[in-house]
N, C-alpha and C. Protein backbone atom coordinates (compact mmCIF):
# COMPACT_ATOMS: atom_id res chain seq x y z
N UNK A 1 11.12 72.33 19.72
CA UNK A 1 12.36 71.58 19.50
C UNK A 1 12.86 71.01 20.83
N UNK A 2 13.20 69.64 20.91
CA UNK A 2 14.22 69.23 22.12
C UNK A 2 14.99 69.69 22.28
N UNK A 3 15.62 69.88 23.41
CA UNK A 3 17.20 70.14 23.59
C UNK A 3 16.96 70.54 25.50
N UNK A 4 18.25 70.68 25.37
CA UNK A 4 18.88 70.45 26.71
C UNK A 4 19.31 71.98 27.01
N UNK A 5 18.53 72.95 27.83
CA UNK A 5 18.91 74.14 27.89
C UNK A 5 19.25 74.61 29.41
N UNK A 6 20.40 75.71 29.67
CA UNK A 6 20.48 75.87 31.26
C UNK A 6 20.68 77.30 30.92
N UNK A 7 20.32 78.02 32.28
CA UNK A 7 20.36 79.35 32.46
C UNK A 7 21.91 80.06 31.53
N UNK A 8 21.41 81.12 31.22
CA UNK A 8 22.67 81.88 31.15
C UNK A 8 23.50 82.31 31.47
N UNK A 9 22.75 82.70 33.22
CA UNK A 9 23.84 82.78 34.05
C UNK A 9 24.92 81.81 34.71
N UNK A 10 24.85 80.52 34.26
CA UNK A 10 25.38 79.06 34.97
C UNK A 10 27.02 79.76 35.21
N UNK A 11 27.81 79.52 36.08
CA UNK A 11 28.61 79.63 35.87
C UNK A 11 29.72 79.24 35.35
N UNK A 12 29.31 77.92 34.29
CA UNK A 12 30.39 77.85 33.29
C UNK A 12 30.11 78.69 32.18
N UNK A 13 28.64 78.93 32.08
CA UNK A 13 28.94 79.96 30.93
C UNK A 13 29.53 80.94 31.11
N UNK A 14 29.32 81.78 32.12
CA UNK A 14 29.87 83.04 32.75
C UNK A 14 31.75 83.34 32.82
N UNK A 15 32.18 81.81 33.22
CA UNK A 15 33.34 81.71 33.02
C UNK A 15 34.15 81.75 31.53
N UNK A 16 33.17 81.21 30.42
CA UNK A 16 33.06 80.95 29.00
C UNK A 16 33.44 82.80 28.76
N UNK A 17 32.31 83.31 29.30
CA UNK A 17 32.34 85.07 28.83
C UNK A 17 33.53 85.89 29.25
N UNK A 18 33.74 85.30 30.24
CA UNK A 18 35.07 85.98 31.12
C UNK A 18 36.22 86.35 30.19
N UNK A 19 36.48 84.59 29.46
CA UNK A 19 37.79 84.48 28.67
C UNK A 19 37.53 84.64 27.62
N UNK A 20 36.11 85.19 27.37
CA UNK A 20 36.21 85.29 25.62
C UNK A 20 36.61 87.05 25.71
N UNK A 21 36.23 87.49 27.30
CA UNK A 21 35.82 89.17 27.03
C UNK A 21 38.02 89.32 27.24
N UNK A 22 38.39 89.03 28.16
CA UNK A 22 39.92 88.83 28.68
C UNK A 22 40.96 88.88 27.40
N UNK A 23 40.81 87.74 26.71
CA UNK A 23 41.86 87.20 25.94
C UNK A 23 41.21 86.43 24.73
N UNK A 24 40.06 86.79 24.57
CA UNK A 24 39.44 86.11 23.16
C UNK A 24 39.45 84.51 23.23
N UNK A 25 39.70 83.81 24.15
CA UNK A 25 38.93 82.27 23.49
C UNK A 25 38.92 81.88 24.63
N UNK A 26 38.54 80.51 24.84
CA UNK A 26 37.80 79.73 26.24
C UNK A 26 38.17 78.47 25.92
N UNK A 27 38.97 77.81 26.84
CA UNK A 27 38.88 76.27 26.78
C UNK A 27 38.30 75.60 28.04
N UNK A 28 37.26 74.36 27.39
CA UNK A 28 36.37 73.65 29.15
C UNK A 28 36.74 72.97 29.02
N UNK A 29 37.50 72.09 29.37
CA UNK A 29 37.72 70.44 29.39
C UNK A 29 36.63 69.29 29.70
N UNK A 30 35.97 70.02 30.38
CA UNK A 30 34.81 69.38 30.40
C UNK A 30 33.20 69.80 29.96
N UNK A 31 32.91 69.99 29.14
CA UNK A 31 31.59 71.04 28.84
C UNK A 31 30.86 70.32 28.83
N UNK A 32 30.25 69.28 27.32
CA UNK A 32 29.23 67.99 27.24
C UNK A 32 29.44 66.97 28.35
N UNK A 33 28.14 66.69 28.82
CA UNK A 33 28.22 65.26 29.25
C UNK A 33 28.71 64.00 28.67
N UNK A 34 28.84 62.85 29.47
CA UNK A 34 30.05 62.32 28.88
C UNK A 34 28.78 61.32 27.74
N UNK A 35 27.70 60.82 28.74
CA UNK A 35 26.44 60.49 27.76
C UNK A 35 25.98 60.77 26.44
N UNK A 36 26.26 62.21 26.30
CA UNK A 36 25.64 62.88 25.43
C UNK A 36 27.38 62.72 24.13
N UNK A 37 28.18 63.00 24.65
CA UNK A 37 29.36 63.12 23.96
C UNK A 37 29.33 61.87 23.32
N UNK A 38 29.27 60.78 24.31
CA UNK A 38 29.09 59.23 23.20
C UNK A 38 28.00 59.19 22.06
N UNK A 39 26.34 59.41 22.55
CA UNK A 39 25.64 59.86 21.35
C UNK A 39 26.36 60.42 20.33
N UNK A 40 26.66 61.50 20.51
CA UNK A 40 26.94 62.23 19.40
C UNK A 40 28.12 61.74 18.72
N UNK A 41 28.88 60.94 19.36
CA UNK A 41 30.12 60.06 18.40
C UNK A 41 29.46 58.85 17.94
N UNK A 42 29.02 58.42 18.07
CA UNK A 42 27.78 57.23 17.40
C UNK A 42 27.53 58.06 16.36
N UNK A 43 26.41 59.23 16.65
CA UNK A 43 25.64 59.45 15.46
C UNK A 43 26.85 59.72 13.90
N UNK A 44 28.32 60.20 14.73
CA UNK A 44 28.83 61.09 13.59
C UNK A 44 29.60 59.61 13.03
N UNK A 45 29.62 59.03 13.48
CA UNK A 45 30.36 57.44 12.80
C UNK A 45 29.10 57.04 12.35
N UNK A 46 27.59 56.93 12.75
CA UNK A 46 26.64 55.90 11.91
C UNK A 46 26.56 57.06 10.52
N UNK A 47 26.52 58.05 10.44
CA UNK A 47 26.13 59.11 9.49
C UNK A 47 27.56 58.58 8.00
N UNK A 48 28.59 59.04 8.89
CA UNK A 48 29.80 58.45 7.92
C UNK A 48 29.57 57.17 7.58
N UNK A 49 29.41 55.82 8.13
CA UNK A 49 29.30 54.75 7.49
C UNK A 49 28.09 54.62 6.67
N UNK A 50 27.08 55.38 6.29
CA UNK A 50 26.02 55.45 5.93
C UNK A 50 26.31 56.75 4.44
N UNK A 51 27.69 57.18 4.45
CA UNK A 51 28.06 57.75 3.35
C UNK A 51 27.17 59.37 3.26
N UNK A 52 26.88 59.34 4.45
CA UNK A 52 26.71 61.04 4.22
C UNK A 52 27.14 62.09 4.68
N UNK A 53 28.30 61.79 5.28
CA UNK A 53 29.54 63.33 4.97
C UNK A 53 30.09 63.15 4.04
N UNK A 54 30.48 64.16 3.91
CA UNK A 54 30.95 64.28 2.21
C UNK A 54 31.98 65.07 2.49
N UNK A 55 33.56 65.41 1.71
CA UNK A 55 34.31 65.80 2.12
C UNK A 55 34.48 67.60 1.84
N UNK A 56 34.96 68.33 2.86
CA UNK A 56 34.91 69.33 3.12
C UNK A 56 35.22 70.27 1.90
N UNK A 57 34.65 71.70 1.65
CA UNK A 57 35.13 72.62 0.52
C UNK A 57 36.27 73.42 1.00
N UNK A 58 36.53 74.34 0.46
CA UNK A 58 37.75 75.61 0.67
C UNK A 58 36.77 76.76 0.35
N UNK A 59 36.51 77.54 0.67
CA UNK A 59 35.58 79.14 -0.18
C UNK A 59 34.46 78.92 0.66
N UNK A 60 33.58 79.89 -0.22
CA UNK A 60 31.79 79.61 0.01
C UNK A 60 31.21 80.12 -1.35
N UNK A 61 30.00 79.60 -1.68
CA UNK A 61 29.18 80.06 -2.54
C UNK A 61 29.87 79.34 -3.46
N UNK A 62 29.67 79.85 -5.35
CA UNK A 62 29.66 79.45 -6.35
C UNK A 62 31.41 78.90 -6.17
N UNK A 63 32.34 79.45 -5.49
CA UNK A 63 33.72 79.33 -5.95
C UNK A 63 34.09 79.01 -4.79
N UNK A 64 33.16 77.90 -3.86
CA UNK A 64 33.75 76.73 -2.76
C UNK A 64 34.26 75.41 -3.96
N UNK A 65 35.77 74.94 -2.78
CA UNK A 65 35.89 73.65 -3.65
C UNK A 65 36.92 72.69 -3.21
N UNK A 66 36.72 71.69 -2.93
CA UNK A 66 37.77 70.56 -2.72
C UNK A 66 38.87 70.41 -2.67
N UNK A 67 39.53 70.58 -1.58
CA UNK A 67 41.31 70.90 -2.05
C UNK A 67 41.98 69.98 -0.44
N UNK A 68 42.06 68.84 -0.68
CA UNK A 68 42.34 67.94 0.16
C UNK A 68 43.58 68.65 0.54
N UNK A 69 44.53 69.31 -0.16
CA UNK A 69 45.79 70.02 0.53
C UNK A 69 45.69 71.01 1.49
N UNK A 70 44.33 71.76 1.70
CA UNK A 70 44.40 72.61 2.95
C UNK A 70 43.82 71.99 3.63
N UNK A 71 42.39 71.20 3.49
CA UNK A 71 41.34 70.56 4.58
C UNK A 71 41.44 68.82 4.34
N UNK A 72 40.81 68.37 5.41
CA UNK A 72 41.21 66.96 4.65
C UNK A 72 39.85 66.23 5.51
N UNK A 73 38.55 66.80 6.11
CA UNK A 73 38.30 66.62 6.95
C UNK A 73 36.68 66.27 5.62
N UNK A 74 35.74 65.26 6.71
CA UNK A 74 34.36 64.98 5.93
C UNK A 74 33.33 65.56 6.96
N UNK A 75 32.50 66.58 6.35
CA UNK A 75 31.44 66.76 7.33
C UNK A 75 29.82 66.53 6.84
N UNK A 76 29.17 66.99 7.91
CA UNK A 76 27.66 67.07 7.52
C UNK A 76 26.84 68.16 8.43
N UNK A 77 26.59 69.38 7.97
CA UNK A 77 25.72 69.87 8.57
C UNK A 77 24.52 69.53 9.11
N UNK A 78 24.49 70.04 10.49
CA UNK A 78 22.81 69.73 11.46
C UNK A 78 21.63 70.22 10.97
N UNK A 79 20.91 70.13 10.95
CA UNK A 79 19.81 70.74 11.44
C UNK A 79 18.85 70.24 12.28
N UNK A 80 17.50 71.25 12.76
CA UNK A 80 16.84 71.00 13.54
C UNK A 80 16.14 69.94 13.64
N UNK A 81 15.87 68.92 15.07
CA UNK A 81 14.78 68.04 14.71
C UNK A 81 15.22 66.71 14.00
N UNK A 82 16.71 66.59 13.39
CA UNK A 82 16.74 65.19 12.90
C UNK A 82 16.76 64.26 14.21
N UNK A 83 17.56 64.21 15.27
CA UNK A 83 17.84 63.14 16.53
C UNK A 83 18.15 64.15 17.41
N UNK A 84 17.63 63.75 18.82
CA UNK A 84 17.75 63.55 20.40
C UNK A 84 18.78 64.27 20.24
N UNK A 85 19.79 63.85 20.68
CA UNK A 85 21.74 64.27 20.55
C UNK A 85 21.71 65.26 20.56
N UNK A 86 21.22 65.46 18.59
CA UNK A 86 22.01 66.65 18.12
C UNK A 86 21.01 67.72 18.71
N UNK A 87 19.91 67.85 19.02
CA UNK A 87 18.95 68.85 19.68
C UNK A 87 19.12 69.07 20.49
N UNK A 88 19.62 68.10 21.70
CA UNK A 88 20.42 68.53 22.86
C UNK A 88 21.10 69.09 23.06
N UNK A 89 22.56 69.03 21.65
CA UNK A 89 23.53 69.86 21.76
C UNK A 89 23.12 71.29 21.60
N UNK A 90 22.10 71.55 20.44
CA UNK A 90 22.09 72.59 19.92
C UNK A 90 21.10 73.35 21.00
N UNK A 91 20.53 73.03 21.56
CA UNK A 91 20.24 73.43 23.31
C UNK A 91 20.87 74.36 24.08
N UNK A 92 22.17 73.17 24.06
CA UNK A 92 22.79 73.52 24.93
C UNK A 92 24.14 74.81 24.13
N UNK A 93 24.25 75.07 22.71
CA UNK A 93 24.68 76.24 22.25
C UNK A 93 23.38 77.48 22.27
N UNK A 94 23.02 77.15 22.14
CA UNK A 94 21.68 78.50 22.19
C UNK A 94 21.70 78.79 23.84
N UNK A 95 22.19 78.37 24.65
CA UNK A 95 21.98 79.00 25.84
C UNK A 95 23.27 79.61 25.70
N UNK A 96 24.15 79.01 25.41
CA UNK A 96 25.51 79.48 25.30
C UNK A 96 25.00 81.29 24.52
N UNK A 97 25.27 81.09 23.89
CA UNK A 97 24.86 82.04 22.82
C UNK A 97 24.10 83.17 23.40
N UNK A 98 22.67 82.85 24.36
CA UNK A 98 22.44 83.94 24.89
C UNK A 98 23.11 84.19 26.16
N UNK A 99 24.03 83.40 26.83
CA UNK A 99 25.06 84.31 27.80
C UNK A 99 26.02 85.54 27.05
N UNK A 100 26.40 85.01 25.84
CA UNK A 100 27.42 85.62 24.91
C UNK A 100 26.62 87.21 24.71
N UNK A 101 25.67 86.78 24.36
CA UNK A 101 24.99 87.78 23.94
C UNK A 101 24.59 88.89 25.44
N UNK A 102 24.43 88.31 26.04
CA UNK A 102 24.11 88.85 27.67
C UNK A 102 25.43 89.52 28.35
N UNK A 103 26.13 88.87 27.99
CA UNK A 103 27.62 89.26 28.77
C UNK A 103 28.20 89.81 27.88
N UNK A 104 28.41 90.06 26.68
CA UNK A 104 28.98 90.67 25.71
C UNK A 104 28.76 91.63 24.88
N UNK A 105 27.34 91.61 24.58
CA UNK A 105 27.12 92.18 23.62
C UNK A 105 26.92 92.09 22.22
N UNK A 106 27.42 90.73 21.85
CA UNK A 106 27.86 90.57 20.52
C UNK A 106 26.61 90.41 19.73
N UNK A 107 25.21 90.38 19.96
CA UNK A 107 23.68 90.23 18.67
C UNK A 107 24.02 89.12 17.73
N UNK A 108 24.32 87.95 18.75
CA UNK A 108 24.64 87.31 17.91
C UNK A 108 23.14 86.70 17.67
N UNK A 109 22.77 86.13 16.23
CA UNK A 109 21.39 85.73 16.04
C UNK A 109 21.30 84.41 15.62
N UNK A 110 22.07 83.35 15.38
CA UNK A 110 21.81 82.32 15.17
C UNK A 110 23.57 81.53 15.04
N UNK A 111 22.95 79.80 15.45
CA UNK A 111 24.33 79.26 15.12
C UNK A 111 23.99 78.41 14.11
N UNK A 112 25.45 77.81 13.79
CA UNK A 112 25.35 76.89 12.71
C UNK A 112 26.22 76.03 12.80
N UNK A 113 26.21 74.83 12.63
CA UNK A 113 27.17 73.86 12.72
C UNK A 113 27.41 72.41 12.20
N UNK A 114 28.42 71.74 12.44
CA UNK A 114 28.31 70.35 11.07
C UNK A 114 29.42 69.41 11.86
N UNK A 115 28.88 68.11 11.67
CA UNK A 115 30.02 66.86 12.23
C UNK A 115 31.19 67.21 11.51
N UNK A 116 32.32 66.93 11.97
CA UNK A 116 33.70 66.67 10.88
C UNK A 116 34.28 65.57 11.73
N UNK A 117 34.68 64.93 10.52
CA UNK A 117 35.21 63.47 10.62
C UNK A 117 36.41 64.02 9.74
N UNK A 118 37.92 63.63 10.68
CA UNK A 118 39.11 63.75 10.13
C UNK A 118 39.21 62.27 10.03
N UNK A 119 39.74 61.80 9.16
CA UNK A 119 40.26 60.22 8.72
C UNK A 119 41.55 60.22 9.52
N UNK A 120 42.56 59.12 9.88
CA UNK A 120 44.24 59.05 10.18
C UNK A 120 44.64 60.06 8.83
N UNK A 121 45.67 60.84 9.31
CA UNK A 121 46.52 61.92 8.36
C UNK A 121 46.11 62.64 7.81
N UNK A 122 44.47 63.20 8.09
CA UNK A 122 43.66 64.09 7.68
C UNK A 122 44.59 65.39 8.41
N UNK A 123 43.74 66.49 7.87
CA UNK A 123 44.52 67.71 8.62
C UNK A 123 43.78 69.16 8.05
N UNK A 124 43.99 70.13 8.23
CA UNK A 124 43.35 71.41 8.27
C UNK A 124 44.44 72.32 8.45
N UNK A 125 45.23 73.23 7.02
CA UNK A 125 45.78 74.01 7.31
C UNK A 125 45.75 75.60 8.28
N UNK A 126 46.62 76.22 8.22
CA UNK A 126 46.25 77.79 9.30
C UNK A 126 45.51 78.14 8.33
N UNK A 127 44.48 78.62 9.26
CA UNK A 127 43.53 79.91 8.68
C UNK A 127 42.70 80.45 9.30
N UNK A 128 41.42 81.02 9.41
CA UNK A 128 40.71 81.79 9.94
C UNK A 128 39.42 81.16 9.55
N UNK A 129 38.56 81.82 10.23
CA UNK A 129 37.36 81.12 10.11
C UNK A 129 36.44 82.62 9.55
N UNK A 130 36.37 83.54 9.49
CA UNK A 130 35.74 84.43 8.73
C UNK A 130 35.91 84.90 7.66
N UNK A 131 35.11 84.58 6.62
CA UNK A 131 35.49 84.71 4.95
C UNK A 131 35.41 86.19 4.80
N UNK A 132 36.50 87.01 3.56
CA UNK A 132 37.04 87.94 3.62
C UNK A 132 35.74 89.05 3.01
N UNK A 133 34.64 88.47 2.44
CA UNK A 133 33.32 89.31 1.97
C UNK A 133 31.83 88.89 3.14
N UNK A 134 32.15 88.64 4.46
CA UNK A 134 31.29 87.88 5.12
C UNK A 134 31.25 88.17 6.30
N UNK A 135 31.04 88.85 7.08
CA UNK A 135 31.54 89.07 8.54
C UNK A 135 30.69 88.60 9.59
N UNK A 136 29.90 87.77 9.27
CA UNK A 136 28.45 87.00 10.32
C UNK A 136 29.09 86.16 11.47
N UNK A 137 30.39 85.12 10.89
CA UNK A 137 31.21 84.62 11.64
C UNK A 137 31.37 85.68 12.48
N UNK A 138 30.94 85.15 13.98
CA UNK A 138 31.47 86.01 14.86
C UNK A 138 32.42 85.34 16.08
N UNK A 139 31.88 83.85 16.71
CA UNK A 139 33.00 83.18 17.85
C UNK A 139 32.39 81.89 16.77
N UNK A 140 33.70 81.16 17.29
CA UNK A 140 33.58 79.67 16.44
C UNK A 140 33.73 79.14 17.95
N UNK A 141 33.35 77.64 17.84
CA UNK A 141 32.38 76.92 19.37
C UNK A 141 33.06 75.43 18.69
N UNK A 142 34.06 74.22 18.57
CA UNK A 142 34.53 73.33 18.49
C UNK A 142 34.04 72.07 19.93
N UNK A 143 33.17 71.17 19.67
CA UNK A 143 33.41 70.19 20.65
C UNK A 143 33.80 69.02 20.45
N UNK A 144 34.87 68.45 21.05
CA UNK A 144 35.04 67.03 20.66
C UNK A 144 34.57 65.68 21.32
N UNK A 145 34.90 65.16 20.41
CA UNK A 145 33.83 63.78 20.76
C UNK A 145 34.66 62.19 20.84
N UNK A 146 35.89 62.25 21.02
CA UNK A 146 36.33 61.55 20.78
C UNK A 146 36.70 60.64 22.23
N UNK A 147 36.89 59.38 22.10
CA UNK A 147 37.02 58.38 23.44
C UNK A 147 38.83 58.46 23.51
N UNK A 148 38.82 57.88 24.73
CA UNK A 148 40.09 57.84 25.75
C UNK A 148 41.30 58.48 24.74
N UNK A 149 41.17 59.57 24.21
CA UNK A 149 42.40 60.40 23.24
C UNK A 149 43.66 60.38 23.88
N UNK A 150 44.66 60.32 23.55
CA UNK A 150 45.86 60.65 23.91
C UNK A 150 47.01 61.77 23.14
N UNK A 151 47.76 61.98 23.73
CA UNK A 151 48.17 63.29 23.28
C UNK A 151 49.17 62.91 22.11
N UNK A 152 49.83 61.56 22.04
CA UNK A 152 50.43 60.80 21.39
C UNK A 152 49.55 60.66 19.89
N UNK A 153 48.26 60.47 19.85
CA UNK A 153 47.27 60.56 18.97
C UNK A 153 47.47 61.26 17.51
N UNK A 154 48.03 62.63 18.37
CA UNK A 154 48.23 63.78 17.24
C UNK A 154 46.87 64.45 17.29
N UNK A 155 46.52 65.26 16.26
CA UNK A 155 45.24 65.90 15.99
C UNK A 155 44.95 67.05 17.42
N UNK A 156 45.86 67.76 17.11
CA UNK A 156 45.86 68.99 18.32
C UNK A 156 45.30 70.03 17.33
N UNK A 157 44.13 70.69 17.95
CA UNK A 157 43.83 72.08 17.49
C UNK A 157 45.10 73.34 18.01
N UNK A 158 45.36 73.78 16.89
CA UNK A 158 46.61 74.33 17.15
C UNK A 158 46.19 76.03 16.92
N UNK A 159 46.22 76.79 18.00
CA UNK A 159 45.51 78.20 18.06
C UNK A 159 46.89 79.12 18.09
N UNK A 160 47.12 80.11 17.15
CA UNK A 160 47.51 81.26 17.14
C UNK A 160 47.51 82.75 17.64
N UNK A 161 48.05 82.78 19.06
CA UNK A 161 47.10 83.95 19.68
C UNK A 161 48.31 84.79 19.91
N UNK A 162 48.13 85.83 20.21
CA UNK A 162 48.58 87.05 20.42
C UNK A 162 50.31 86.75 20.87
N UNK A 163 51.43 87.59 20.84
CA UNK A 163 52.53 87.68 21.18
C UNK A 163 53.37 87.01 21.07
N UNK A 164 52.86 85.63 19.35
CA UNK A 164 53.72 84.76 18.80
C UNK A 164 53.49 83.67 20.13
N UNK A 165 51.99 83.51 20.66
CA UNK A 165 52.03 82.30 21.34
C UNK A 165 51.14 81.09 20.65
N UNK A 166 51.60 79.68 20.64
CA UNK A 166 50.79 78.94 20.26
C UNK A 166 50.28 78.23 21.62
N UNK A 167 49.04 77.71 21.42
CA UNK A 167 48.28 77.42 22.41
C UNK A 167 47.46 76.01 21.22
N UNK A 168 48.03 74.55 22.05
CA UNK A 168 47.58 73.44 21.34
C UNK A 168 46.34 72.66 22.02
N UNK A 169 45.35 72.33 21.50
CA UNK A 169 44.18 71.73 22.34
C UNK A 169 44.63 70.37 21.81
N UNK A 170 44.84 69.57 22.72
CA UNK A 170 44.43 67.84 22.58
C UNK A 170 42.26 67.57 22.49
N UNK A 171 42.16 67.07 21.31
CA UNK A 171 41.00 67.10 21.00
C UNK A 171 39.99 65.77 21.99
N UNK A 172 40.39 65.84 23.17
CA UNK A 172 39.79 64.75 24.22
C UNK A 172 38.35 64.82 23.95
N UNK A 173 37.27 64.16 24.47
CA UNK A 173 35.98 64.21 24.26
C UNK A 173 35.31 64.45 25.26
N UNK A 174 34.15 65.57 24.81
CA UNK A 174 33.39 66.76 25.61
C UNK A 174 34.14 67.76 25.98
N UNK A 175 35.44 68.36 25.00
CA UNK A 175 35.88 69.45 26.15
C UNK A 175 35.70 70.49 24.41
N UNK A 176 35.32 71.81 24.94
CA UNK A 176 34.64 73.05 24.38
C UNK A 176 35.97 74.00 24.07
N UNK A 177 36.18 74.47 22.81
CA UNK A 177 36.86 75.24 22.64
C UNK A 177 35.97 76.18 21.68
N UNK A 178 36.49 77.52 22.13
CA UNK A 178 35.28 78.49 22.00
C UNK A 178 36.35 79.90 21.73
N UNK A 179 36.33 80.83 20.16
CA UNK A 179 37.18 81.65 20.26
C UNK A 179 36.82 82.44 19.06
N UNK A 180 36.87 83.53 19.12
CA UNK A 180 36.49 84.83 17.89
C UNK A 180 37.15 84.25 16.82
N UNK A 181 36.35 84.47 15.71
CA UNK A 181 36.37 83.70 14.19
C UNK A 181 37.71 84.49 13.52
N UNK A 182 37.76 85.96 13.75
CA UNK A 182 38.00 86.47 13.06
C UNK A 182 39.53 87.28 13.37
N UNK A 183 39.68 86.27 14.51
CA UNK A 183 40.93 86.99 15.36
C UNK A 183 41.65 86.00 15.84
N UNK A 184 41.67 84.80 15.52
CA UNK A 184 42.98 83.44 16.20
C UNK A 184 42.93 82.32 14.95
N UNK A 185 43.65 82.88 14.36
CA UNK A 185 44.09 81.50 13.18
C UNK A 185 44.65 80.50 13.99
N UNK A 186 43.94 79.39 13.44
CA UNK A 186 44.44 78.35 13.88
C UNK A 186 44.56 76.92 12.97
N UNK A 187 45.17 75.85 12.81
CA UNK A 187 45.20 74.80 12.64
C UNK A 187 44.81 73.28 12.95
N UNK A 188 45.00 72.21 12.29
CA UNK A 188 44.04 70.88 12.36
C UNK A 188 45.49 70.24 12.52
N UNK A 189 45.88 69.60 13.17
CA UNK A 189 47.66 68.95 13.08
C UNK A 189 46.93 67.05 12.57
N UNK A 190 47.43 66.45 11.93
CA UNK A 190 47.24 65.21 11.37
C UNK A 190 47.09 64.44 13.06
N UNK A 191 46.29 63.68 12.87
CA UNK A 191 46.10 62.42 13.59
C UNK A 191 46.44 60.94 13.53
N UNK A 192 46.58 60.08 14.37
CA UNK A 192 47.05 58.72 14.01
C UNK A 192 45.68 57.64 13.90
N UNK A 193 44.59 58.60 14.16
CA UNK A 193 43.52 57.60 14.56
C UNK A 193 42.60 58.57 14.11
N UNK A 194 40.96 58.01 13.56
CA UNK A 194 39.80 58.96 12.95
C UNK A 194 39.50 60.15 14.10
N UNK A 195 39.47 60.96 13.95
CA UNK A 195 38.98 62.29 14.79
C UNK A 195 37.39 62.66 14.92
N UNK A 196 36.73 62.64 16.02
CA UNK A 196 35.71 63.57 15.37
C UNK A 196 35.63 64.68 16.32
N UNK A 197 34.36 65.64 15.58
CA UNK A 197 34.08 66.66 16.52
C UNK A 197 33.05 67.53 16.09
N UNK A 198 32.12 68.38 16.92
CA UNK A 198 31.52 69.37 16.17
C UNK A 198 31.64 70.29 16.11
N UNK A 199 31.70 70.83 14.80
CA UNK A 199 32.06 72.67 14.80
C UNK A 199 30.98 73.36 14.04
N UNK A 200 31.19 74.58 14.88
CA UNK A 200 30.00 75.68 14.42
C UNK A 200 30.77 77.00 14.83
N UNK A 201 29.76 77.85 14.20
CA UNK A 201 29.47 79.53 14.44
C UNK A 201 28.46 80.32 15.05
N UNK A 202 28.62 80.90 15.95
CA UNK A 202 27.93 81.83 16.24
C UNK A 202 27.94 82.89 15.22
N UNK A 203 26.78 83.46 15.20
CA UNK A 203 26.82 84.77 13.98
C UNK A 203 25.62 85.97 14.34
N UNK A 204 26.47 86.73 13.78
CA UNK A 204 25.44 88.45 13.69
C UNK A 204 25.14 88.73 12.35
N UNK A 205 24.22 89.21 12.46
CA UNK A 205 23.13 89.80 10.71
C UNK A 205 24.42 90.25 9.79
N UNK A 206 23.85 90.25 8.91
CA UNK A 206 25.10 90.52 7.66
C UNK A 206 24.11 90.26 6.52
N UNK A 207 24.73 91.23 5.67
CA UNK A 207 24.17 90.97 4.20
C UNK A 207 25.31 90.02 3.39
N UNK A 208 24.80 88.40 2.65
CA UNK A 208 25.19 87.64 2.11
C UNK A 208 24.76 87.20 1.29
N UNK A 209 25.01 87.24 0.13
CA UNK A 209 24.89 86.87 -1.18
C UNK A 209 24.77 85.17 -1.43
N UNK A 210 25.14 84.88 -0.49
CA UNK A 210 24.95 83.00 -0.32
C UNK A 210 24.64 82.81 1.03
N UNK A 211 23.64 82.74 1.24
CA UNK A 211 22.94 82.26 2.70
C UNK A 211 23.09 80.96 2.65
C-alpha cells in the first residue's frame, strides 16, 4: 500500500501522546501538509459531486438511521488503495497509531475512517463517539480540510471536557484533533459555508455483532 509514513518517535507524535496521556485530547494546528490537505479536499468535493456520499446514519447495524435532526453531515468511507491522498493519509494515521500504541498502551489494532461533507447549516448534535454495546472506539482522530476558514464561518468542533469547560476548534485546514471516543462529548456547530473533513477511529479488538 502507498502512504506516507514517519517514525513513531517524531516529535509531533510524541507531543500527540503527551496530551492524550495529560488531559485526554490533542490539538495540531498544523499536522497534514498543506499539499496533501488540498488533495484530499478535491477528492472529498469530486466524490460529492459525483453523488457518492450519502448522508450520514444515527446507530449502527440493523437499527442505524437518518435523522437529519442530530447529524446533518454526508460521508463516504475509505478504503485501501482507491487514490494517492487517501493512502497517504492513512500512512500517516497508522504511524500515528503505532506511537499511541507505543506510548500508551492502548492495542489499538486498526483505524477506520470516512470524508464528511457538512453542507451551509449542516450540524452534528452532543454526543459521544462510542456506541453503548461496542467499545472498539477507542481515540477519534478529526482532520480538516478546509481553505482560508474563518472563525466567522461557524462550524467549530465544540469539545466537552472536564470541569464544565468547553474547548471550540475552528475547523481550519490540516489541523488534527485527536481525543478518547468515549470520554469528551462533543458537537458539530452549523456553518455558513460547505465544511469538510476526515474522521476516523482508532480501535481495540472487541466482539461485534456488526463488523
Amino acid at each position: 500500500m502507498r502512504g506516507m509514513h514517519i517514525p513513531s518517535d517524531h516529535p509531533l507524535l510524541l507531543r500527540i501522546v503527551d496530551d492524550l496521556a495529560e488531559r485526554g485530547w490533542s490539538q495540531q494546528n498544523i499536522f497534514l501538509p498543506q499539499a496533501l490537505t488540498v488533495a484530499l479536499a478535491t477528492e472529498c468535493r469530486q466524490r460529492a459531486a459525483e453523488g457518492e456520499l450519502a448522508p450520514a446514519g444515527v446507530g449502527r447495524g440493523p437499527a442505524q438511521e437518518v435523522r437529519e435532526a442530530i447529524r446533518g453531515d454526508h460521508i463516504q468511507w475509505l478504503e485501501p488503495g482507491q487514490t494517492g491522498p487517501c493512502d497517504e493519509y492513512m500512512g500517516l494515521m497508522e504511524s500515528l497509531r503505532e506511537a499511541l500504541n507505543r506510548g500508551l498502551f492502548l492495542g489499538l489494532e486498526d483505524f477506520e475512517s470516512h470524508f464528511a461533507l457538512y453542507p451551509p447549516g449542516a450540524f452534528y448534535k452532543k454526543h459521544v463517539d462510542r456506541f453503548r454495546d461496542d467499545d472498539r472506539r477507542t481515540v477519534s482522530a478529526v482532520i480538516y480540510l478546509n481553505d482560508a476558514w474563518l472563525p466567522e464561518h461557524g462550524g467549530q468542533l465544540r469539545m466537552y471536557l472536564k470541569d464544565d469547560v468547553e474547548h471550540d476548534v475552528v475547523p481550519t485546514g490540516g489541523c488534527l484533533v485527536l481525543f478518547l471516543s468515549g470520554e469528551v462529548p462533543h458537537e458539530v456547530l452549523p456553518a455558513t459555508r460547505e465544511r469538510l473533513s476526515l474522521t476516523g477511529w482508532f480501535r481495540r479488538r472487541g466482539s461485534d455483532p456488526f463488523p
